[in-house]
C-alpha atoms as a PDB file:
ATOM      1  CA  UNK A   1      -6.695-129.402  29.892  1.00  0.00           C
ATOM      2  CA  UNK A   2      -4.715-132.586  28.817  1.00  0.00           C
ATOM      3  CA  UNK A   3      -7.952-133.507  26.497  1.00  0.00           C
ATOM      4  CA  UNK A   4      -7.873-130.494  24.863  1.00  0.00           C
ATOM      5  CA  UNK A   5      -4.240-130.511  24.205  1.00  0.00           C
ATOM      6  CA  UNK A   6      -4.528-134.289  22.620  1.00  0.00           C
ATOM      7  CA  UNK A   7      -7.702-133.489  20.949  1.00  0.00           C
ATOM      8  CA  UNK A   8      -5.841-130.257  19.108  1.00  0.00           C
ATOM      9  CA  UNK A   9      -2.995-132.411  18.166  1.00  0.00           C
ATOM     10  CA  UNK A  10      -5.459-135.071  16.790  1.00  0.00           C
ATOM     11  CA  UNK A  11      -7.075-131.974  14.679  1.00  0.00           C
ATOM     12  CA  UNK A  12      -3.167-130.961  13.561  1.00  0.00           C
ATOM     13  CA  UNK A  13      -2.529-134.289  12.542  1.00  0.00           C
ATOM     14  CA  UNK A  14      -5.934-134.790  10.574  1.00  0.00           C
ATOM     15  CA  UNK A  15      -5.459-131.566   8.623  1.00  0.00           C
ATOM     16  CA  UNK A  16      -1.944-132.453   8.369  1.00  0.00           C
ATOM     17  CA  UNK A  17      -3.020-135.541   6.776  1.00  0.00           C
ATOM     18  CA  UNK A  18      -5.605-134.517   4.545  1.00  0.00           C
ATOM     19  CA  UNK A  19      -3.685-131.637   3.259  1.00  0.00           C
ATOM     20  CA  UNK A  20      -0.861-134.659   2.214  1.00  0.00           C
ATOM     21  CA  UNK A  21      -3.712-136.755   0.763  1.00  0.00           C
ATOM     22  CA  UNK A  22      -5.126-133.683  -1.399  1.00  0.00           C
ATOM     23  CA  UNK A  23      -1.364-133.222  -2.867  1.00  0.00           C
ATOM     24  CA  UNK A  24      -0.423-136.508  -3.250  1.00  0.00           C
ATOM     25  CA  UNK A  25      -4.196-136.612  -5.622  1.00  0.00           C
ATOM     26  CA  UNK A  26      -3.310-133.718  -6.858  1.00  0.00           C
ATOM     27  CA  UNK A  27       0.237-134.271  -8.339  1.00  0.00           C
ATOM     28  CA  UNK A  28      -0.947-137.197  -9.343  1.00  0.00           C
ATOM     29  CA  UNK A  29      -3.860-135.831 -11.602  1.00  0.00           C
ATOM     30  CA  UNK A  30      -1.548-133.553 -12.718  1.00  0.00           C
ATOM     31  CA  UNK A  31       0.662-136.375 -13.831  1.00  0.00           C
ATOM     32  CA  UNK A  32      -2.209-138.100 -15.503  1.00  0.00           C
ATOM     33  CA  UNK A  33      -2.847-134.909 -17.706  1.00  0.00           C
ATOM     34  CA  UNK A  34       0.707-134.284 -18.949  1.00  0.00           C
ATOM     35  CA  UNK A  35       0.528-138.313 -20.073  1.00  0.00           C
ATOM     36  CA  UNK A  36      -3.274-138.235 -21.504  1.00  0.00           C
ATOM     37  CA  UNK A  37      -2.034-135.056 -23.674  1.00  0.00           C
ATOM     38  CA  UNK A  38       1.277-136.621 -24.583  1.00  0.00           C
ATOM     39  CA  UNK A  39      -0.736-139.738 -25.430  1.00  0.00           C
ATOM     40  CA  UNK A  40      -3.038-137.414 -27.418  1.00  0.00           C
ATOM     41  CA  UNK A  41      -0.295-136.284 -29.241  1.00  0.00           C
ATOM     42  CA  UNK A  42       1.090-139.821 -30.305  1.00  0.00           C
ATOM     43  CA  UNK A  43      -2.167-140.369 -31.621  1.00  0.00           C
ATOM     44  CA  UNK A  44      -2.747-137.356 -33.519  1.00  0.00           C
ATOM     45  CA  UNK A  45       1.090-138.340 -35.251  1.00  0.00           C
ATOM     46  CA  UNK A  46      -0.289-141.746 -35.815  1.00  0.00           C
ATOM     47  CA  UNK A  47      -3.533-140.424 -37.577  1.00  0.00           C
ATOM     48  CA  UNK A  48      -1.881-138.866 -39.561  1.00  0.00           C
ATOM     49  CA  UNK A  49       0.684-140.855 -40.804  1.00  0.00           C
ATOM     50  CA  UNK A  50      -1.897-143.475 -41.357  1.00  0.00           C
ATOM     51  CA  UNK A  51      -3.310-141.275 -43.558  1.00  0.00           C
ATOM     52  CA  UNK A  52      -0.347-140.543 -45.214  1.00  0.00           C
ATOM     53  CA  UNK A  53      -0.092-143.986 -45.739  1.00  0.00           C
ATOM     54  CA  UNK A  54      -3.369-144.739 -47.501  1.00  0.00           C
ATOM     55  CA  UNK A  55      -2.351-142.171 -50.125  1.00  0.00           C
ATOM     56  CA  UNK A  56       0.521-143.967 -50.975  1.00  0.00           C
ATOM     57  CA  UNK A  57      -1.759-147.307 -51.250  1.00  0.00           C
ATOM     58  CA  UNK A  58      -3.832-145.481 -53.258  1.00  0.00           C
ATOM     59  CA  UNK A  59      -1.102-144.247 -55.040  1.00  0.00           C
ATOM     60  CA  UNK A  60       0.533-147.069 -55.657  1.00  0.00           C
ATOM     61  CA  UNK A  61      -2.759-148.830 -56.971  1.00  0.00           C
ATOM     62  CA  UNK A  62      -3.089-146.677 -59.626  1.00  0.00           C
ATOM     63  CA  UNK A  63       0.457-147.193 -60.797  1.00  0.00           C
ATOM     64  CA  UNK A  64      -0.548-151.172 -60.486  1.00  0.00           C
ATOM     65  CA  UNK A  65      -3.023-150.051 -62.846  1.00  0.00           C
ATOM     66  CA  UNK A  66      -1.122-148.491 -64.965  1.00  0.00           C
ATOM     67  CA  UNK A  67       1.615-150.858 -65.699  1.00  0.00           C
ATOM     68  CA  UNK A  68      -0.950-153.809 -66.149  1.00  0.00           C
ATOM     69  CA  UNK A  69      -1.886-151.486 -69.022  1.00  0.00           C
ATOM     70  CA  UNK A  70       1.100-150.541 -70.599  1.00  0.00           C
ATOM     71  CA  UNK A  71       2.084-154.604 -70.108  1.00  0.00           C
ATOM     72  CA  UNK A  72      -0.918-155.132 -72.730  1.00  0.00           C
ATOM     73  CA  UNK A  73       0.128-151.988 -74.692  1.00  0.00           C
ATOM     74  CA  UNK A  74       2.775-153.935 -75.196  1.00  0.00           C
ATOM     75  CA  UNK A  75       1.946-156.963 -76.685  1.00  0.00           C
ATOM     76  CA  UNK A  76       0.026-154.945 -79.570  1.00  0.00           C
ATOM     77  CA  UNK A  77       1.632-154.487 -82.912  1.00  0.00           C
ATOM     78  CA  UNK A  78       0.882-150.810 -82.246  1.00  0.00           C
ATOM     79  CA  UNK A  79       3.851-150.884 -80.085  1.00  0.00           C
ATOM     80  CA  UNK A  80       6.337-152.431 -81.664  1.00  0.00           C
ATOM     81  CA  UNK A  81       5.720-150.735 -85.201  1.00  0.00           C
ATOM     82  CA  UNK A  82       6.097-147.176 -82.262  1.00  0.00           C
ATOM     83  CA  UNK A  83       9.395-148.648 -80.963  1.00  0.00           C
ATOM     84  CA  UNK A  84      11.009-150.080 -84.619  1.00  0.00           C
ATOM     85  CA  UNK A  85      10.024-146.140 -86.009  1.00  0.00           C
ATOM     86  CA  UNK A  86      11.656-144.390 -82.861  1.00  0.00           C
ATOM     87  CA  UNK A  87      14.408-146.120 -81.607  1.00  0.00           C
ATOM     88  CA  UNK A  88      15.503-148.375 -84.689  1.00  0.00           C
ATOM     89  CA  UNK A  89      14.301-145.869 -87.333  1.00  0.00           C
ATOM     90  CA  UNK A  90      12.720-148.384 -89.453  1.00  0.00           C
ATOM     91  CA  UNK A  91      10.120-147.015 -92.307  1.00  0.00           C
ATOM     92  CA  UNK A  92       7.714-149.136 -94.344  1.00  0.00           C
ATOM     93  CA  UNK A  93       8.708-149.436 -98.224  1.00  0.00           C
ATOM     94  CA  UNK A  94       6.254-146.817 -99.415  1.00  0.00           C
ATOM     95  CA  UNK A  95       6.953-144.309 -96.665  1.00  0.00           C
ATOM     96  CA  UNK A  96       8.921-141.509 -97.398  1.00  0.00           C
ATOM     97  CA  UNK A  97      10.802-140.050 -94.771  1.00  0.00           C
ATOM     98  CA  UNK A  98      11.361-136.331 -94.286  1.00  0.00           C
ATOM     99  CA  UNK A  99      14.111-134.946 -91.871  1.00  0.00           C
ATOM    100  CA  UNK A 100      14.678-131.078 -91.055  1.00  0.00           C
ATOM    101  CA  UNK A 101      18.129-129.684 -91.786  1.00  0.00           C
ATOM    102  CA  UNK A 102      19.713-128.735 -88.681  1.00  0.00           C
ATOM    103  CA  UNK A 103      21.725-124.666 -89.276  1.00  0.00           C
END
């Protein structure tokens, strides 16, 4: 009767035990989870502000572009006989210049 009443304790003890083990495994799956989808979550923010990113390369390429052309623009006597006729309102000798009357 004494072996049966150290054998059930040994039984109490090893469901005791695995019962422990299987929460202990499973709190710590279930921490595991809550970091995989925060980790998830970092990455979708990161995907997408790398993306944001490239459009502003891209963005900013074109501008590069743009400049580079209106740097040769420029240089052309286009440009200054467009800025000496806008901003310094300077006509050629045979030009004649017509301006509306304002009411």
């Amino acid at each position: 009767m004494a072996r049966r009443k150290v054998a059930f304790k040994k039984r109490r003890q090893n469901r005791l035990g695995m019962i422990l083990v299987t929460g202990v495994v499973a709190s710590l799956c279930l921490v595991l989870l809550f970091s995989m989808m925060s980790l998830k979550q970092k990455k979708d923010g990161y995907i997408e502000k790398q993306e944001s990113l490239e459009k502003q390369i891209e963005a900013e390429n074109k501008r590069a572009e743009e400049l580079v052309e209106y740097e040769k623009y420029t240089k052309t006597a286009a440009y200054v006989e467009e800025v000496a006729k806008d901003k310094l309102g300077l006509v050629y000798k045979d030009e004649i210049v017509f301006q509306a009357e304002e009411k």
